[in-house]
Protein backbone atom coordinates (compact mmCIF):
# COMPACT_ATOMS: atom_id res chain seq x y z
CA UNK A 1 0.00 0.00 0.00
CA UNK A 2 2.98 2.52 0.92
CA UNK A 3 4.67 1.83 -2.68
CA UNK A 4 1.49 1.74 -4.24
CA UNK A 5 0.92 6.09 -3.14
CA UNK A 6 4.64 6.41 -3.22
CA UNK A 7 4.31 5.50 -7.18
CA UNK A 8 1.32 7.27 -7.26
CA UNK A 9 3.68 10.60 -6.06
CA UNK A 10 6.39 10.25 -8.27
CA UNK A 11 4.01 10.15 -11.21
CA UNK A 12 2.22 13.63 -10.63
CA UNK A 13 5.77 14.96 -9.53
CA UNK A 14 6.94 14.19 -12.95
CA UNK A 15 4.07 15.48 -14.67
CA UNK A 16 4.67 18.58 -12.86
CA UNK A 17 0.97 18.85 -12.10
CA UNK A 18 1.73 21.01 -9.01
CA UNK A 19 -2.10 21.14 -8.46
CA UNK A 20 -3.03 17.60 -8.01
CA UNK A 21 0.01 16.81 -6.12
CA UNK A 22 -0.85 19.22 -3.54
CA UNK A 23 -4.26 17.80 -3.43
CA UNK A 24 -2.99 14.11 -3.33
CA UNK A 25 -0.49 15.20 -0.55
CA UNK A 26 -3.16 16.59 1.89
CA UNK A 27 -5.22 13.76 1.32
CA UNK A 28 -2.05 11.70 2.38
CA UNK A 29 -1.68 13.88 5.21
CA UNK A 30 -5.98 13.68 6.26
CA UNK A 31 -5.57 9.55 5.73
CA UNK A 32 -2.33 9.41 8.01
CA UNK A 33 -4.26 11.71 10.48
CA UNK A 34 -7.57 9.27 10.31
CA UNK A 35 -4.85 6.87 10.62
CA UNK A 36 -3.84 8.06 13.78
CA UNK A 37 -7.02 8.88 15.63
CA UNK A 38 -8.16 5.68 15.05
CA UNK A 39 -5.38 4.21 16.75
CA UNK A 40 -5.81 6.37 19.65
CA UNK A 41 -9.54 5.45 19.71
CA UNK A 42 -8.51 1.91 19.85
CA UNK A 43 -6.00 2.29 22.93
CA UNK A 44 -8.98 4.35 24.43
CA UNK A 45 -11.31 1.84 23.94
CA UNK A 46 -8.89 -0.95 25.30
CA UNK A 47 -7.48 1.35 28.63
CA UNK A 48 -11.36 1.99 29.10
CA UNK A 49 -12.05 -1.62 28.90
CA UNK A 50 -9.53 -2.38 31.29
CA UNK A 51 -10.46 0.86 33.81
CA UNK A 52 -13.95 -0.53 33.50
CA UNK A 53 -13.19 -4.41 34.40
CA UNK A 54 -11.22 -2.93 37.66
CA UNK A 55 -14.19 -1.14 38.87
CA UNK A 56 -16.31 -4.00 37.91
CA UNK A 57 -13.86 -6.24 39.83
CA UNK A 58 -13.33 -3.93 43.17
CA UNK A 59 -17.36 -3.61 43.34
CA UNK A 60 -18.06 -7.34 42.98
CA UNK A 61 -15.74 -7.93 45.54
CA UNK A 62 -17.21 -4.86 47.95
CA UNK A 63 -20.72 -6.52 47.03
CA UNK A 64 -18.89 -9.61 48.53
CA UNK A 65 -18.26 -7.83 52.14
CA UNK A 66 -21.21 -6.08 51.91
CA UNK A 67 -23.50 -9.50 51.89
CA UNK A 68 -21.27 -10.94 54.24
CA UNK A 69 -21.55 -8.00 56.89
CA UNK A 70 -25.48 -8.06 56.45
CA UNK A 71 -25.88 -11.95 57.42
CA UNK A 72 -23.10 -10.87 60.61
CA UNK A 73 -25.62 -8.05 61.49
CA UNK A 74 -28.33 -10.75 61.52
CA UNK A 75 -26.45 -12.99 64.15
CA UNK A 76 -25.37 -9.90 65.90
CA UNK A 77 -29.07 -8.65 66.16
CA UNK A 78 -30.14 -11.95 67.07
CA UNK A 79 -27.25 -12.16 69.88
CA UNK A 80 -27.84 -8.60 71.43
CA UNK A 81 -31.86 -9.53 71.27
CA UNK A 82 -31.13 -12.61 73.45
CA UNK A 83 -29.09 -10.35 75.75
CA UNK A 84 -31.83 -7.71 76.09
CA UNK A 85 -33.91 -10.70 76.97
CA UNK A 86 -32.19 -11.29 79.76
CA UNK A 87 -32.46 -7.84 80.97
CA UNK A 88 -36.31 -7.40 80.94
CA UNK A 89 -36.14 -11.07 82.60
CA UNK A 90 -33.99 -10.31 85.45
CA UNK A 91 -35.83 -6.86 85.76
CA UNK A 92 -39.01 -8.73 86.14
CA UNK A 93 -37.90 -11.22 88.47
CA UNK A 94 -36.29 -8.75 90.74
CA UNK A 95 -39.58 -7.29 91.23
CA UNK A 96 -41.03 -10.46 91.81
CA UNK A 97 -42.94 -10.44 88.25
CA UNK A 98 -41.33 -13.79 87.14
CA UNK A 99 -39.45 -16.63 88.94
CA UNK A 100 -35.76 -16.92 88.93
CA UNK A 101 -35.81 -20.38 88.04
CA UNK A 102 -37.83 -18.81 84.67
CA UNK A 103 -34.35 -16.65 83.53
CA UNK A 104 -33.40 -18.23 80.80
CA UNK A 105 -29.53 -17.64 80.39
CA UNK A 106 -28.92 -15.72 83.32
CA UNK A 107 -25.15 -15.63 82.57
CA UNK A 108 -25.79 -13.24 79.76
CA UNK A 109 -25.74 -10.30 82.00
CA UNK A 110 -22.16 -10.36 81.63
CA UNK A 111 -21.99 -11.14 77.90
CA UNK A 112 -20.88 -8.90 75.30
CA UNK A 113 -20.79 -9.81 71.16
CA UNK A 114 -17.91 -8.96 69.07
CA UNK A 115 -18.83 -6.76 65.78
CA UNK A 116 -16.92 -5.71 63.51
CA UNK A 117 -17.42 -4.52 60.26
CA UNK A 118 -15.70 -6.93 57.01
CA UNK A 119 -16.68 -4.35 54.56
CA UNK A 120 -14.74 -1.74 56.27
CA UNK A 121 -11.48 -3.81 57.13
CA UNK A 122 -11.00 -4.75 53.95
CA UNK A 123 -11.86 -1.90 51.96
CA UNK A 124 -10.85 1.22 54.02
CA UNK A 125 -10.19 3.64 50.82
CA UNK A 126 -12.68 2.47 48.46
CA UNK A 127 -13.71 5.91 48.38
CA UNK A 128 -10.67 7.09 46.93
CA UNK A 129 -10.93 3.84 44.25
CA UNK A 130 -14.67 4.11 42.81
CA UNK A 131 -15.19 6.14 39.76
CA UNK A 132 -19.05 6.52 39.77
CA UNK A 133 -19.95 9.56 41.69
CA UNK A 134 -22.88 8.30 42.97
CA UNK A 135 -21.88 5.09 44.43
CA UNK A 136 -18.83 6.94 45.89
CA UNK A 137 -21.44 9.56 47.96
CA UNK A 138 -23.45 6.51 48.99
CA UNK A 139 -20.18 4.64 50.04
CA UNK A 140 -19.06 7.71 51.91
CA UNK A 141 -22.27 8.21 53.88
CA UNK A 142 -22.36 4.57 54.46
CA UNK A 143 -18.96 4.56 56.30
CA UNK A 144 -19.96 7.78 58.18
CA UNK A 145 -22.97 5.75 59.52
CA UNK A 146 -20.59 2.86 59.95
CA UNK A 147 -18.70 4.84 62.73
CA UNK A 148 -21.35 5.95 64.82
CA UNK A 149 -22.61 2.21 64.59
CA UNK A 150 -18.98 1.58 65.69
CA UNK A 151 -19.25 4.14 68.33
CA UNK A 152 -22.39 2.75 69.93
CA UNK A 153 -21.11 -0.62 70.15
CA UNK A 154 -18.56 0.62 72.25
CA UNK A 155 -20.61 2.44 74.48
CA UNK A 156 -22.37 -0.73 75.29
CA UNK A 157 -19.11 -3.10 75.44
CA UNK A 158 -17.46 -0.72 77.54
CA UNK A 159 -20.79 -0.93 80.29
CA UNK A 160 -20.48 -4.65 79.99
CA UNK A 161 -16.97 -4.87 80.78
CA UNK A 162 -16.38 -1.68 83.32
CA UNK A 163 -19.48 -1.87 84.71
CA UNK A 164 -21.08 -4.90 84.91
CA UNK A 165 -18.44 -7.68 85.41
CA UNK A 166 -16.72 -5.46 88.07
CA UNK A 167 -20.61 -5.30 89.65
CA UNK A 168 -20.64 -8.89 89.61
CA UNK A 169 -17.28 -9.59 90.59
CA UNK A 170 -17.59 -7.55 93.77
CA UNK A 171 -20.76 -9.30 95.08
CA UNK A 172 -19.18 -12.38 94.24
CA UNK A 173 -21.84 -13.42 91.84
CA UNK A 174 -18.80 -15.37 89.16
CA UNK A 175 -18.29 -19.03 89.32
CA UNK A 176 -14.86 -19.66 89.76
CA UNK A 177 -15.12 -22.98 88.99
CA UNK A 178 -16.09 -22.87 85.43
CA UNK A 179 -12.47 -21.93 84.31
CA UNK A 180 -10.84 -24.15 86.66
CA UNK A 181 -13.33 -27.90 86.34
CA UNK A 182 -13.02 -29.66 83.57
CA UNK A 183 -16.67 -30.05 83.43
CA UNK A 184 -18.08 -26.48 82.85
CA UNK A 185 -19.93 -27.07 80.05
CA UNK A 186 -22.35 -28.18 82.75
CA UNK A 187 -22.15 -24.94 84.68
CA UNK A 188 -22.88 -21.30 84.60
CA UNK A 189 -19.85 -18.34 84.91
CA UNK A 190 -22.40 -17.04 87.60
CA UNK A 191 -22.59 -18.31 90.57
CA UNK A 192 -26.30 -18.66 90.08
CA UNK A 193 -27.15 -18.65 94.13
CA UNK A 194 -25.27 -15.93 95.09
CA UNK A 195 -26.63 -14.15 91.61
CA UNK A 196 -30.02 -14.93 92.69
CA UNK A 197 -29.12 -12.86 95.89
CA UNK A 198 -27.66 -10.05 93.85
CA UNK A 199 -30.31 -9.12 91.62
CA UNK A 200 -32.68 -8.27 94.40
CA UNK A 201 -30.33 -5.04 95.09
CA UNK A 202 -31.26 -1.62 94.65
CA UNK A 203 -27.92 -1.09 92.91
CA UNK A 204 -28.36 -3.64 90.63
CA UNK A 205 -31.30 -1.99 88.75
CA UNK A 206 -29.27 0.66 88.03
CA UNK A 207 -26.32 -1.63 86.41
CA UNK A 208 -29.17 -3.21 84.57
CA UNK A 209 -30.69 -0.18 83.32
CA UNK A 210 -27.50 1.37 82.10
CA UNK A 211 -26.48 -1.72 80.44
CA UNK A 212 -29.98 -2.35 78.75
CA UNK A 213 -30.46 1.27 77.59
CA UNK A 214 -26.60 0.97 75.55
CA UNK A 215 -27.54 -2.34 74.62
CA UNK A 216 -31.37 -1.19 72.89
CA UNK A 217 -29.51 1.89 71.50
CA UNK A 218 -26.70 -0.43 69.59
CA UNK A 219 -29.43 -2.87 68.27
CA UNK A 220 -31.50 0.56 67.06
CA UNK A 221 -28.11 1.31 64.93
CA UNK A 222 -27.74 -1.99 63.79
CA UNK A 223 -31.08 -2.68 62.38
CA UNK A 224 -30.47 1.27 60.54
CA UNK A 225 -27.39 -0.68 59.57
CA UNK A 226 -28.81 -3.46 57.92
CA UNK A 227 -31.37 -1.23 56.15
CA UNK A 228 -28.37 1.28 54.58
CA UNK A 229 -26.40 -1.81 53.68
CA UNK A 230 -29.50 -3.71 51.49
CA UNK A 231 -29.88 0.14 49.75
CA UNK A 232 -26.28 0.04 48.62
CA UNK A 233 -25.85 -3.27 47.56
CA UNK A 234 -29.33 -2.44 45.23
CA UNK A 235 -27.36 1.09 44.19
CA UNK A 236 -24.72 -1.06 43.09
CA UNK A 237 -26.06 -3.93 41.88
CA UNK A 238 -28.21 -1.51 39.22
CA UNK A 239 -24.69 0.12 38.31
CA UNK A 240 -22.62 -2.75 37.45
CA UNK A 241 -25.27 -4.83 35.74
């Protein structure tokens, strides 16, 4: 093809037909520019291809966490609900409302659960990553709400553990024995007498109440939780496909 307009060339230059050649040689020219931008457009199309397979591959895997942090919340909700349980139970049967030998799992008073969030350990910058501006705002505001959720659970964990074990530790309400006998699985970490004792306190209403109140307001975020997770997983789900 290049000695084919190279022939071509020679011929008009020869004929001295200054006219055509000039024509013929910005026609040259316009094809080698074509030439060009249709290169470029195919290393666009190809860098976009790949830029687009990235982002299709760091949402997939985001959608991932993001199903794998809402069935969590579901065993977390279902583990503070049991807790909360307890509560109202031992509330009731330190008024006399309900029998002791009705509580349930007593031993949850001094429970705690351990959350944590997948999506955000193993995509911290995301933000920084996504190129859809909308997903990235809904991202954003996710992990804003992710960090009060955070901050809640704290609130409660911290009553459990500076506050109510201490409580229960100073009225001698813990089993020793079920760290140290090699049958525990048959026995309570309370010492369920002595707890029985305890829970008829004034003071212990006021443990109760401080841990139930931090408890309700955790499960309040997580079920907000759940609800803002399902509405970006459907954001995202509508992008990709």
């Amino acid at each position: 093809m290049i000695s084919f307009f190279r022939k071509i060339r020679q011929e008009l230059l020869k004929a001295n037909t200054f006219t055509r050649y000039l024509a013929y040689a910005l026609g040259e020219i316009l094809l080698v520019v074509i030439g060009i931008l249709i290169a470029l457009q195919v290393n666009n199309w190809n860098e976009n291809r790949k830029v687009d397979a990235a982002q299709f591959n760091l949402l997939s895997n985001f959608m991932v966490d993001l199903m794998a942090d809402s069935v969590l919340l579901k065993d977390y909700e279902s583990d503070l609900s049991a807790v909360m349980q307890t509560h109202k139970q031992l509330f009731m049967s330190g008024k006399g409302i309900l029998s002791y030998s009705e509580i349930e799992n007593p031993q949850l008073i001094r429970g705690s659960i351990r959350y944590h969030s997948i999506t955000l350990s193993n995509h911290p910058n995301i933000g920084t990553q996504v190129m859809d501006d909308e997903i990235i705002n809904e991202i954003l505001d996710y992990y804003q709400f992710l960090a009060r959720v955070d901050n809640s659970y704290l609130q409660y964990d911290n009553v459990v553990k500076e506050t109510v074990r201490p409580y229960l530790a100073k009225n001698l309400a813990l089993n020793p024995d079920y760290l140290f006998d090699n049958e525990k699985e048959e026995k309570s970490p309370l010492d369920l007498d002595q707890f029985a004792k305890v829970i008829l306190q004034d003071d212990f209403g006021q443990v109760l109440f401080e841990a139930n109140l931090k408890a309700a307001e955790t499960m309040e975020f997580f079920e907000e939780l759940e609800s803002r997770n399902f509405a970006l997983r459907n954001l995202i789900k509508k992008k990709v496909s």
